[in-house]
PDB file of N, CA and C in Angstrom:
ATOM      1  N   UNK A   1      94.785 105.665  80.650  1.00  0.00           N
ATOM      2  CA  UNK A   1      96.068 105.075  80.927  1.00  0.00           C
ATOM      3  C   UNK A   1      96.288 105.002  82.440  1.00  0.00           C
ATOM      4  N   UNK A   2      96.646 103.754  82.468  1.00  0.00           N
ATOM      5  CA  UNK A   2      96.651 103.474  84.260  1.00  0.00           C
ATOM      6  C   UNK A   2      98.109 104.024  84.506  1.00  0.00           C
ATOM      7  N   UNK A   3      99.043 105.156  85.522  1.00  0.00           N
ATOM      8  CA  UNK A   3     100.444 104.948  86.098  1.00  0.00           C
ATOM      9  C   UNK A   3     100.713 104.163  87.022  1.00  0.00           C
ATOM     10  N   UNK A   4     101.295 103.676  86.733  1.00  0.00           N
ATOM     11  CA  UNK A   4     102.064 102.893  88.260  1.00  0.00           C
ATOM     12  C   UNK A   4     102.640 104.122  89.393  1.00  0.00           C
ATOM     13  N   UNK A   5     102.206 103.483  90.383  1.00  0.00           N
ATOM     14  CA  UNK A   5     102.126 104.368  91.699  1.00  0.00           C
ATOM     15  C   UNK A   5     103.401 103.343  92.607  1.00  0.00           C
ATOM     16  N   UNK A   6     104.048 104.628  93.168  1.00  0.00           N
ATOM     17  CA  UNK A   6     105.315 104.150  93.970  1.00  0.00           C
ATOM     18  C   UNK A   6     104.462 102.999  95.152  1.00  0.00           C
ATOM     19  N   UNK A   7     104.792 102.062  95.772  1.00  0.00           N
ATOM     20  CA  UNK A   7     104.209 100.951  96.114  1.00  0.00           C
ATOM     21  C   UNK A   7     104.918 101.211  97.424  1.00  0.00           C
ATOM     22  N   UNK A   8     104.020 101.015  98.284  1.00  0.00           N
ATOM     23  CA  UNK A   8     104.049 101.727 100.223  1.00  0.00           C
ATOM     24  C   UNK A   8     105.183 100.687 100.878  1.00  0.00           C
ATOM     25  N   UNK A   9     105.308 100.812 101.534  1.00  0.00           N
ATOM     26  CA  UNK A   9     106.574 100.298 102.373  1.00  0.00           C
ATOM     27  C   UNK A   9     106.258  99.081 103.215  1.00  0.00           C
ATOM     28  N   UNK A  10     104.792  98.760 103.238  1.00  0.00           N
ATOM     29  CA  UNK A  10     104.071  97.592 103.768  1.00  0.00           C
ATOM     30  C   UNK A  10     102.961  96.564 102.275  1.00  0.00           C
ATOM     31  N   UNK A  11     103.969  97.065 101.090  1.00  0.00           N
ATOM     32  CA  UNK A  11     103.405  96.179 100.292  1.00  0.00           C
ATOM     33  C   UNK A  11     103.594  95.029 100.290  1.00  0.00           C
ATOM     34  N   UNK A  12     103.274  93.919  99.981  1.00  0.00           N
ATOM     35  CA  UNK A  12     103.518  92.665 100.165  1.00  0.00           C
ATOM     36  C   UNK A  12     104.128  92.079  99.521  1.00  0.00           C
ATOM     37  N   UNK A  13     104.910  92.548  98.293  1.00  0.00           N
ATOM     38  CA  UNK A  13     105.608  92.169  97.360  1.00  0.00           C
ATOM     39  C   UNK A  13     107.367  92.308  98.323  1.00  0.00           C
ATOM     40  N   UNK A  14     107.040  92.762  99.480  1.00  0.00           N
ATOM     41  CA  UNK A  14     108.577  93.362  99.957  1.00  0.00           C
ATOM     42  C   UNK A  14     109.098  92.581 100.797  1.00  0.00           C
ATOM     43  N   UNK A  15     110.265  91.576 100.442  1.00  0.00           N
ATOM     44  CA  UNK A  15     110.959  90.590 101.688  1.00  0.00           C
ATOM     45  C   UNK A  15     112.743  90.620 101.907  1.00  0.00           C
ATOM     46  N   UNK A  16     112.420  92.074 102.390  1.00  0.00           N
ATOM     47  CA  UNK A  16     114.483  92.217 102.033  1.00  0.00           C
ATOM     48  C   UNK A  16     114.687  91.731 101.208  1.00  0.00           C
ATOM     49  N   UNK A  17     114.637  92.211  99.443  1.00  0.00           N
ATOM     50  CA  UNK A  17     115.205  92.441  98.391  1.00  0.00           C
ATOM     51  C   UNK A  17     116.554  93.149  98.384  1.00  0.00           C
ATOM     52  N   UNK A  18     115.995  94.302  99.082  1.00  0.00           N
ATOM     53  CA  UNK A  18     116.618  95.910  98.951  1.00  0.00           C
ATOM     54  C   UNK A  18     118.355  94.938  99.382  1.00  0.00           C
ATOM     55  N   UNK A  19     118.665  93.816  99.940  1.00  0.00           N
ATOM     56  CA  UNK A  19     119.575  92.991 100.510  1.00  0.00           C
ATOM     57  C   UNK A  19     120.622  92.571  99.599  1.00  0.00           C
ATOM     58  N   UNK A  20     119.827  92.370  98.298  1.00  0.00           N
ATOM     59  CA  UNK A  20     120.330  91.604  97.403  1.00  0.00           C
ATOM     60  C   UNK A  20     120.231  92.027  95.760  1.00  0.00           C
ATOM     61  N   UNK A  21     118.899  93.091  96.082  1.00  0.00           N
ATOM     62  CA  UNK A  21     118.628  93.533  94.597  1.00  0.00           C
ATOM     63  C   UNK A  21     119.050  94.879  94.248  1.00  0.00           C
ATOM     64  N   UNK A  22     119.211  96.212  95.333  1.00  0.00           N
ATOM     65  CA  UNK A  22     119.204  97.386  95.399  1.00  0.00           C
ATOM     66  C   UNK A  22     120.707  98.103  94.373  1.00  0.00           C
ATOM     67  N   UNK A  23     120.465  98.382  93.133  1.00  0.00           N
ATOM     68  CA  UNK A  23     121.506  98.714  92.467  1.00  0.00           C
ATOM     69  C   UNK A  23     122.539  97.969  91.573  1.00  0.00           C
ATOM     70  N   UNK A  24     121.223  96.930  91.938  1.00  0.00           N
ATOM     71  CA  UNK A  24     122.271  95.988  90.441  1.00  0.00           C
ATOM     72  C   UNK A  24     121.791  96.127  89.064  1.00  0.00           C
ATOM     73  N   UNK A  25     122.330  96.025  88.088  1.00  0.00           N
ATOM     74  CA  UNK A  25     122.301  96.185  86.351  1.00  0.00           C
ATOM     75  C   UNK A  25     121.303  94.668  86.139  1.00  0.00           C
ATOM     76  N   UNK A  26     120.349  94.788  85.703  1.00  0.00           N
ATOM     77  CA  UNK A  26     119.690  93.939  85.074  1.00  0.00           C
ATOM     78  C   UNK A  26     119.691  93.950  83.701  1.00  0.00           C
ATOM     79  N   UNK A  27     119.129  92.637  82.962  1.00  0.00           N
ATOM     80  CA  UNK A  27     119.081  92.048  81.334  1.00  0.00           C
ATOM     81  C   UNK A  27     117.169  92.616  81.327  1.00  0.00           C
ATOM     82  N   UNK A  28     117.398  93.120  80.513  1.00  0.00           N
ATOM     83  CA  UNK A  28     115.156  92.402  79.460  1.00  0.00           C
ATOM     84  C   UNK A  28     115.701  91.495  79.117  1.00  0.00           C
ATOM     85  N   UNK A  29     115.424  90.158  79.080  1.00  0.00           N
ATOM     86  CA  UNK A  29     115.699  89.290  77.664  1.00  0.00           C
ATOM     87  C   UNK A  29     114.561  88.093  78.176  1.00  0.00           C
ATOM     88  N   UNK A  30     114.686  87.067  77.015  1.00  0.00           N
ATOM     89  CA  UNK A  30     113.952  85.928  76.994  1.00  0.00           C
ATOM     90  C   UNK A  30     114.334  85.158  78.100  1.00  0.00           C
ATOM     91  N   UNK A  31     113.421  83.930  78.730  1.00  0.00           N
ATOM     92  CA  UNK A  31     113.589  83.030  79.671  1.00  0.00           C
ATOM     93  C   UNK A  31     114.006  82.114  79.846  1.00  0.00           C
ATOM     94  N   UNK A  32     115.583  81.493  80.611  1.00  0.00           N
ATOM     95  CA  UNK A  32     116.295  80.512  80.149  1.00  0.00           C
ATOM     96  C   UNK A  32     116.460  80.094  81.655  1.00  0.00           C
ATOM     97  N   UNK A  33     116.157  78.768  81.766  1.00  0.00           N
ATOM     98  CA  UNK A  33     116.492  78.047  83.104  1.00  0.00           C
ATOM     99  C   UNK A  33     117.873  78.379  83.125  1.00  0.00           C
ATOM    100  N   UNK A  34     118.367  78.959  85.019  1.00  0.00           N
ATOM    101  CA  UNK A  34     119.624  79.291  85.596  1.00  0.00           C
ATOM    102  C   UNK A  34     120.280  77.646  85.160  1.00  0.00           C
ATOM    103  N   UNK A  35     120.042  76.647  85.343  1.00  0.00           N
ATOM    104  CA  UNK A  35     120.620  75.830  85.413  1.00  0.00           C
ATOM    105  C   UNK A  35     119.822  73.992  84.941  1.00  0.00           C
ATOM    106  N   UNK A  36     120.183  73.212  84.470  1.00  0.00           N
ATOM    107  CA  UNK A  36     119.167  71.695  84.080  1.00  0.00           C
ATOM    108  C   UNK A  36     118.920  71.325  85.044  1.00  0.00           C
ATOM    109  N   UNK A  37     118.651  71.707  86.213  1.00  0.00           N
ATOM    110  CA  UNK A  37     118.495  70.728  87.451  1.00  0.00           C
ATOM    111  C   UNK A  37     117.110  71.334  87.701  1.00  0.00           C
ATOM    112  N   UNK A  38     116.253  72.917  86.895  1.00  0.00           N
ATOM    113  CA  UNK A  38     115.482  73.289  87.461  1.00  0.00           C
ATOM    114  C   UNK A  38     114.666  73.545  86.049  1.00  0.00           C
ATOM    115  N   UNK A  39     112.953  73.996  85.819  1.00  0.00           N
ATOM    116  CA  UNK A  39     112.569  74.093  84.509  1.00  0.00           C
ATOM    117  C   UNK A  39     112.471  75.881  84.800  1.00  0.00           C
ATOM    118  N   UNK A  40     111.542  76.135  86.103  1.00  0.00           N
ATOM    119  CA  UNK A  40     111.413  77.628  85.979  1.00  0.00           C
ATOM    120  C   UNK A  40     112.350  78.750  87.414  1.00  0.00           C
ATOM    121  N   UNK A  41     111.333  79.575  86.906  1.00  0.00           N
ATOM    122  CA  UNK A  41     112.297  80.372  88.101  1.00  0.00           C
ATOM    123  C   UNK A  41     110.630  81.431  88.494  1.00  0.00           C
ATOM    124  N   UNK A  42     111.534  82.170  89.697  1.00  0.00           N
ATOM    125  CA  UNK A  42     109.808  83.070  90.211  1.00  0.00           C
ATOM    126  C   UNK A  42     109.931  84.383  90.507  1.00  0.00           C
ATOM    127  N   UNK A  43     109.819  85.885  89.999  1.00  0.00           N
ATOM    128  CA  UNK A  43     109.779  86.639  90.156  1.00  0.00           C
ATOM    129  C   UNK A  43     109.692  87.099  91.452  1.00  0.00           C
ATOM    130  N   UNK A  44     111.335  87.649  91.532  1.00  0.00           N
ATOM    131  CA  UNK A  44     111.511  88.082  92.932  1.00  0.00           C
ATOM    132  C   UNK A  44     110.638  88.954  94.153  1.00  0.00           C
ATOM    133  N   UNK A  45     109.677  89.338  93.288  1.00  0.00           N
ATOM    134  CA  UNK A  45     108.641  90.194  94.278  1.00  0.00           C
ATOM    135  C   UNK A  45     107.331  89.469  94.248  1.00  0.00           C
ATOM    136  N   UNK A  46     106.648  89.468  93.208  1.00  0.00           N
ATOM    137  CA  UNK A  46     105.192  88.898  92.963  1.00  0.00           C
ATOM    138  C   UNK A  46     105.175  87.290  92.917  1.00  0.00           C
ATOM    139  N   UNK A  47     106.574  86.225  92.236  1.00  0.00           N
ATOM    140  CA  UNK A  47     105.858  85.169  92.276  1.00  0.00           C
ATOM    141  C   UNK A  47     105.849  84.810  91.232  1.00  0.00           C
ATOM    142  N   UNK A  48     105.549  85.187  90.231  1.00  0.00           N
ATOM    143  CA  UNK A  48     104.772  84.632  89.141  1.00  0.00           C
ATOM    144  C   UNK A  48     106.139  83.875  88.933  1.00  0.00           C
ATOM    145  N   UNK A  49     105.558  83.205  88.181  1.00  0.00           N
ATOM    146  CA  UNK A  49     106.374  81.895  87.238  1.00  0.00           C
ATOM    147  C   UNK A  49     107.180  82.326  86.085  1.00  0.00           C
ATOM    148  N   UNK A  50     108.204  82.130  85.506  1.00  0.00           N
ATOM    149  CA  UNK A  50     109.309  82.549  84.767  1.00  0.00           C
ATOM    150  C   UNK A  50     109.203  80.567  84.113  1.00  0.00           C
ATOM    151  N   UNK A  51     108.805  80.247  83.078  1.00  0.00           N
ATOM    152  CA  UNK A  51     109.004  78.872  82.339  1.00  0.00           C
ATOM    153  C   UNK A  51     108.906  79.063  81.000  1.00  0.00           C
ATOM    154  N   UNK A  52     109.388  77.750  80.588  1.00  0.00           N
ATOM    155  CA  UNK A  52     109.115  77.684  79.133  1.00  0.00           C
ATOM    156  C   UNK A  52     107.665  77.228  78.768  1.00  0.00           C
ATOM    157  N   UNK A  53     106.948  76.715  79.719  1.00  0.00           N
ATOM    158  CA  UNK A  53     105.199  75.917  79.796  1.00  0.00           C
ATOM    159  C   UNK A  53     104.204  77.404  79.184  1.00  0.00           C
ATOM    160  N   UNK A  54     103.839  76.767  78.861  1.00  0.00           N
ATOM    161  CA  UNK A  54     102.167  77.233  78.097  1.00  0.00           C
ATOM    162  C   UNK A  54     101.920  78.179  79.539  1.00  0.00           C
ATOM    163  N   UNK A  55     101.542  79.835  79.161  1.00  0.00           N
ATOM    164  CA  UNK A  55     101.126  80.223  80.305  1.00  0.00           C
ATOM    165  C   UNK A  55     101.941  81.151  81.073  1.00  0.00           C
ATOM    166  N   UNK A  56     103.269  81.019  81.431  1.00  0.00           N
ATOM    167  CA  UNK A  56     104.047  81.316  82.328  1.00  0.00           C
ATOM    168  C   UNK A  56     104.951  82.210  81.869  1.00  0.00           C
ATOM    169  N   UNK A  57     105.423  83.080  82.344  1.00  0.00           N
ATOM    170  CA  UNK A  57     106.098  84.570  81.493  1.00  0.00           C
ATOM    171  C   UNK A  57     106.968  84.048  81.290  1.00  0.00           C
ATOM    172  N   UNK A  58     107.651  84.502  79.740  1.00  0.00           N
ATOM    173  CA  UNK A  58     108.536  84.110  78.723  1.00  0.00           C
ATOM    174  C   UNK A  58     110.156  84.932  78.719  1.00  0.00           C
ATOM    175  N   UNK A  59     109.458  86.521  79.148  1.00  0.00           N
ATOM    176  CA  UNK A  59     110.345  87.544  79.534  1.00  0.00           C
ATOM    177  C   UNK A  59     110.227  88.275  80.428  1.00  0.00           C
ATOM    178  N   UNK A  60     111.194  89.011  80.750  1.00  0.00           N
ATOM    179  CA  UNK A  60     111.534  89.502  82.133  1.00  0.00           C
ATOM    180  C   UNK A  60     112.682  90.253  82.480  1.00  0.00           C
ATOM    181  N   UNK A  61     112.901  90.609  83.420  1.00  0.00           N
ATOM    182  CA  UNK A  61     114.065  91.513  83.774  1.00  0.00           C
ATOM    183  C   UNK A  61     114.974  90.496  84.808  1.00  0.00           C
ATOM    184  N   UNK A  62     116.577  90.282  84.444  1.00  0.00           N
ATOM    185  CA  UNK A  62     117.477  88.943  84.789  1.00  0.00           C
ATOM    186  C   UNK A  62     118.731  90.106  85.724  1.00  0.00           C
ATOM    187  N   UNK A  63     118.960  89.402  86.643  1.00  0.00           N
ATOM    188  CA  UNK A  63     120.490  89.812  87.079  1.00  0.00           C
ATOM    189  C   UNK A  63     121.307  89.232  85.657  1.00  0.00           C
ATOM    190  N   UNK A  64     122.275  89.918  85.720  1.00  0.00           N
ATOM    191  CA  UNK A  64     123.122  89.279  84.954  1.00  0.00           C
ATOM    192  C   UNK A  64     123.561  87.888  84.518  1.00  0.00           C
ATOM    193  N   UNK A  65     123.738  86.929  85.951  1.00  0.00           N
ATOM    194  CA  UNK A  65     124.081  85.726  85.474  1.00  0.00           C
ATOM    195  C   UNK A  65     122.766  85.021  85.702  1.00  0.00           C
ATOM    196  N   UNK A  66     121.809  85.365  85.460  1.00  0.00           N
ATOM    197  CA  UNK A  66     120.223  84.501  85.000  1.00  0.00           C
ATOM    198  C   UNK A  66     119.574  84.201  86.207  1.00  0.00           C
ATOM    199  N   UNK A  67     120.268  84.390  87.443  1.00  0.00           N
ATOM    200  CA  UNK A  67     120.151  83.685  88.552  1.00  0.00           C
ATOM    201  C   UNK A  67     118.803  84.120  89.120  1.00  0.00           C
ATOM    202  N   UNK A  68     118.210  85.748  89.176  1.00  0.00           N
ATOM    203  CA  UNK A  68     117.214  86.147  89.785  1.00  0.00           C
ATOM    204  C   UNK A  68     116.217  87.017  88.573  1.00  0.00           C
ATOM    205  N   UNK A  69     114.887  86.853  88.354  1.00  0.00           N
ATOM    206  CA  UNK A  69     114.008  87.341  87.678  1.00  0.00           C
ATOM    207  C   UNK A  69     113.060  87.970  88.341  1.00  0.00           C
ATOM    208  N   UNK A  70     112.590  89.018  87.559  1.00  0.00           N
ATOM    209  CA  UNK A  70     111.775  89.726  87.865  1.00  0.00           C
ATOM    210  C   UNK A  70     111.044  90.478  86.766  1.00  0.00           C
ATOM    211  N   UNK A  71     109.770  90.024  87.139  1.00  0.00           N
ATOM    212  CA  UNK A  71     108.351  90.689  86.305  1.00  0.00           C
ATOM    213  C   UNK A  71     108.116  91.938  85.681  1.00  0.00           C
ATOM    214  N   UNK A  72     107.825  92.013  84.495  1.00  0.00           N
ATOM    215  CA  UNK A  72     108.076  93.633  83.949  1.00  0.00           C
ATOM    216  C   UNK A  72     107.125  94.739  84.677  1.00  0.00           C
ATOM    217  N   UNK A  73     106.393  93.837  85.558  1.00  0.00           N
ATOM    218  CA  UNK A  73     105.118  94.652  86.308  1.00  0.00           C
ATOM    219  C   UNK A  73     106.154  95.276  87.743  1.00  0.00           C
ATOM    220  N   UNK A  74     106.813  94.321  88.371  1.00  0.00           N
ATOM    221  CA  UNK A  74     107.531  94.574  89.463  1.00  0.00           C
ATOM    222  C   UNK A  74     108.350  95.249  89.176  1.00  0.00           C
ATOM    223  N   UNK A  75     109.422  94.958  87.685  1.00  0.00           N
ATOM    224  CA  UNK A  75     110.489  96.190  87.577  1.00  0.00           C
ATOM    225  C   UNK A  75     109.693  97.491  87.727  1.00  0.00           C
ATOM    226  N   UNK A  76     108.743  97.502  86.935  1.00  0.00           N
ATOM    227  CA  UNK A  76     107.850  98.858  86.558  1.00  0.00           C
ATOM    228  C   UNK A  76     107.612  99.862  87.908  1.00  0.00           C
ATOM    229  N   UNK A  77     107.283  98.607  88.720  1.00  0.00           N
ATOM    230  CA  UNK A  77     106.985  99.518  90.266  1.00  0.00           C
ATOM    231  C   UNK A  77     108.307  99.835  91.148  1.00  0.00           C
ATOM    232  N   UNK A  78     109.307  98.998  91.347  1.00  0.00           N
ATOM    233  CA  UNK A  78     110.106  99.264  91.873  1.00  0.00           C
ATOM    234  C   UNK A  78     111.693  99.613  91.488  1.00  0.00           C
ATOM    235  N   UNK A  79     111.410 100.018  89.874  1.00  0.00           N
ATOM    236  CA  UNK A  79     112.633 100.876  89.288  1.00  0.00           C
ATOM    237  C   UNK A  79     113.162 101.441  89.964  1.00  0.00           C
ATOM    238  N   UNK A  80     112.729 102.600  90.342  1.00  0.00           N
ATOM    239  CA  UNK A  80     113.327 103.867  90.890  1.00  0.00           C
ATOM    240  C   UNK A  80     114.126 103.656  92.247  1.00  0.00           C
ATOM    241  N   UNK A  81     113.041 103.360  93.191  1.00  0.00           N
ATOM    242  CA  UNK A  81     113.106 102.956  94.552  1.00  0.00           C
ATOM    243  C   UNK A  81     114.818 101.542  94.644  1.00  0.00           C
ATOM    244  N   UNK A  82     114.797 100.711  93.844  1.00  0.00           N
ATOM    245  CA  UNK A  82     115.950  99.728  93.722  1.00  0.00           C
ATOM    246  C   UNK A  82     117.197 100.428  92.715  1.00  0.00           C
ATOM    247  N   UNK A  83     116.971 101.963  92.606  1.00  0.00           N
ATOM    248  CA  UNK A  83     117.888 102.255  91.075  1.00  0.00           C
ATOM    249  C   UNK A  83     118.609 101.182  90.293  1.00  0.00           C
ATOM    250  N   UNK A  84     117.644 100.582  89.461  1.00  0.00           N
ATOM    251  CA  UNK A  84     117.869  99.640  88.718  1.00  0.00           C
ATOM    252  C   UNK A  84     118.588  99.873  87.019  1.00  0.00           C
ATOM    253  N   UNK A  85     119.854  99.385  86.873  1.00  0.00           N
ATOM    254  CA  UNK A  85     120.130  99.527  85.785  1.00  0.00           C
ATOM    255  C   UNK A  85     119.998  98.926  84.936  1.00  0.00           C
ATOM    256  N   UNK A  86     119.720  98.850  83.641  1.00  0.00           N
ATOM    257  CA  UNK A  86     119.100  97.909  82.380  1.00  0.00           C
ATOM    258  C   UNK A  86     120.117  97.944  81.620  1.00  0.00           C
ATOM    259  N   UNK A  87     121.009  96.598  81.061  1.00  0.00           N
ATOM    260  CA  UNK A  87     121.789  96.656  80.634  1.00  0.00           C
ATOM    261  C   UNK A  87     121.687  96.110  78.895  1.00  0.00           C
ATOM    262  N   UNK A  88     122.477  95.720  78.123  1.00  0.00           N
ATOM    263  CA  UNK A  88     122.182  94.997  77.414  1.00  0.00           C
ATOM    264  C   UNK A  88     122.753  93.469  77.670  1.00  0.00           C
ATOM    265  N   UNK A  89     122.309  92.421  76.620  1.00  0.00           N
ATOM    266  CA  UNK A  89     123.027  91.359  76.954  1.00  0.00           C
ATOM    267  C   UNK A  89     124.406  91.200  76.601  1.00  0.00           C
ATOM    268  N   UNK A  90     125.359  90.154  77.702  1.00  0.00           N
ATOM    269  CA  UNK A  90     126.335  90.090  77.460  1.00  0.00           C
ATOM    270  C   UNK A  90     126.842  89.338  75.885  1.00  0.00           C
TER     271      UNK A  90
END
């Protein structure tokens, strides 16, 4: 079993988040475009793709109003460090 290891302070996943993300209540849930003007969205640290397309992560960890996603790999690493709360859906 691999642990996830607290992730160094010069990881590359890191672009002043801590600004915008540090202590807010997040959703798990399925993947729903913020809005029709856009199809996906991109995981606030790594990138990856958040769509409905063949391929592209389906679920994820949401601010509340859908607006910012993030990868169950990235929550995983930077839980603690962002004290992230998991909420249920509204």
């Amino acid at each position: 079993m691999i642990e996830n290891k607290k992730p160094s302070q010069d990881d590359w996943r890191r672009r002043g988040q801590e600004k915008y993300l540090k202590g807010v209540e997040l959703v798990f849930k399925d993947y729903h475009p913020y809005s029709k003007e856009w199809d996906h969205d991109h995981c606030e640290f790594c990138g990856k793709t958040f769509s409905l397309y063949e391929g592209d992560l389906k679920k994820g960890y949401s601010t509340k109003d859908g607006y910012r996603w993030i990868s169950e790999d990235c929550f995983n690493d930077f839980k603690e460090e962002f004290e992230w709360t998991v909420i249920e859906e509204l």
